[in-house]
Protein backbone atom coordinates (compact mmCIF):
# COMPACT_ATOMS: atom_id res chain seq x y z
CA UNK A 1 105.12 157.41 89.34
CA UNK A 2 108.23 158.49 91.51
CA UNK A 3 109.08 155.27 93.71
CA UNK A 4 109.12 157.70 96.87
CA UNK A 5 105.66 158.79 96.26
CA UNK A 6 104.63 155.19 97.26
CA UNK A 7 103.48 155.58 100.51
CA UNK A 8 104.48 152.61 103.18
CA UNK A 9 101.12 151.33 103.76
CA UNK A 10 101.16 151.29 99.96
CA UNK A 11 104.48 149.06 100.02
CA UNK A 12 102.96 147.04 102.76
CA UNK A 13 100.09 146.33 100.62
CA UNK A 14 102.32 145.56 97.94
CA UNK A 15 104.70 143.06 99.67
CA UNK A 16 100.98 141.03 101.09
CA UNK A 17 100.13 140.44 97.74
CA UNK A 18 103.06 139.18 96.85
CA UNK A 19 103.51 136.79 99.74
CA UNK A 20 100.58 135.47 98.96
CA UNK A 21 101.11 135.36 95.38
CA UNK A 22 104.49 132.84 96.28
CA UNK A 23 102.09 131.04 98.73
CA UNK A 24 99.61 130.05 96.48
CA UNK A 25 102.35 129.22 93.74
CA UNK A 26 105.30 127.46 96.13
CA UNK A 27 103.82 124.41 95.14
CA UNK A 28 104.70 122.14 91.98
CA UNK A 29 101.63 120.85 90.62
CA UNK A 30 102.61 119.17 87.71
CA UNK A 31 104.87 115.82 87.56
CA UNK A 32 108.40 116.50 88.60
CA UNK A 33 111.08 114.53 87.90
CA UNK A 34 114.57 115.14 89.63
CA UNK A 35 118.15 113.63 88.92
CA UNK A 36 120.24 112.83 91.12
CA UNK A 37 124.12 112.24 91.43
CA UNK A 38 127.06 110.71 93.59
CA UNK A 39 128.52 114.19 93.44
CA UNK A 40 129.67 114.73 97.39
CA UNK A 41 127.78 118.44 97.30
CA UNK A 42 124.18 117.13 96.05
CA UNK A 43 124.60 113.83 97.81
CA UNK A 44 124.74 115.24 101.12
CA UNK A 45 122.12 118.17 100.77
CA UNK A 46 119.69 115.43 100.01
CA UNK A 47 117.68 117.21 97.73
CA UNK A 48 114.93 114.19 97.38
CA UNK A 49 113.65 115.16 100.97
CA UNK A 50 114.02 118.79 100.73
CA UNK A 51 111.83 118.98 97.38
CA UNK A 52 108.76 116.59 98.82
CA UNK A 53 106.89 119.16 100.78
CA UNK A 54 106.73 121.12 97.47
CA UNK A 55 106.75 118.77 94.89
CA UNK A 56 103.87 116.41 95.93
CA UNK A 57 104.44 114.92 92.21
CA UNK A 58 108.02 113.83 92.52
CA UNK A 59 109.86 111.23 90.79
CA UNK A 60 113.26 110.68 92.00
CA UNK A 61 116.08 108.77 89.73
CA UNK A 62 119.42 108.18 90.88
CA UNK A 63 122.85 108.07 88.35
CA UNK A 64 125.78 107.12 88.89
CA UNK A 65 127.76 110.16 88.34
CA UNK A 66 129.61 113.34 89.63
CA UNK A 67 127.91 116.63 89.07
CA UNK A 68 126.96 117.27 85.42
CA UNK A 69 125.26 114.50 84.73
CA UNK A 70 123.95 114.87 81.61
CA UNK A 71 127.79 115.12 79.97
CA UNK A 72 129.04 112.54 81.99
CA UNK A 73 126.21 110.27 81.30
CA UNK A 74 123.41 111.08 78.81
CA UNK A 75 122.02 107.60 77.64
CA UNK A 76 121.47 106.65 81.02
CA UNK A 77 120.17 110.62 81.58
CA UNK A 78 117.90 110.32 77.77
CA UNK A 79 116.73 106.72 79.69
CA UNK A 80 115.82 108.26 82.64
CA UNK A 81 113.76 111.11 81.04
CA UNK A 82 112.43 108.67 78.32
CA UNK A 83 110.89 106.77 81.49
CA UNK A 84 109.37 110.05 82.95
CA UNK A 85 107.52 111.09 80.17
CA UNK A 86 106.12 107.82 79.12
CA UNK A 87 104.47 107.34 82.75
C-alpha cells in the first residue's frame, strides 16, 4: 500500500496503538542490574534515580572507575556480575 493512501484517522489509530504498546512495555520486569562509574558525565546524571520508576527490579553497584568500565576494570566488573546472577 502507497504510504499516502493511509488516511489520518488511520495514522492516528496507528500512533494509539503504539503508545500504548510503549506503555504497557516501559517497564523492566525482570532483575536489572546497573554499573556505575566515577566518570564526571554518569556521576552527575545520576542514573540510579532516573532508572527506579522503570526498573522496579534494580540492583545498583558502584566501581571505581572512569567511563568504560569494563576495560578499565573487569575483575571487579566479572565480580560484580558474578554477584548479580547468583542472587
Amino acid at each position: 500500500m502507497n504510504k499516502a493512501c493511509i488516511s489520518s484517522r488511520c495514522k492516528i489509530s496507528i500512533l494509539t496503538c503504539f503508545a500504548a504498546i510503549l506503555e504497557e512495555h516501559r517497564t523492566l520486569k525482570q532483575p536489572t542490574l546497573l554499573l556505575s562509574s566515577d566518570n564526571f558525565i554518569t556521576a552527575a546524571a545520576d542514573f540510579p534515580s532516573q532508572m527506579r520508576a522503570s526498573a522496579p527490579n534494580l540492583t545498583t553497584a558502584h566501581i571505581a572507575a572512569g567511563h568504560w568500565i569494563q576495560l578499565e576494570k573487569p575483575l571487579e566488573v566479572n565480580k560484580k556480575l558474578d554477584a548479580f546472577f547468583k542472587a
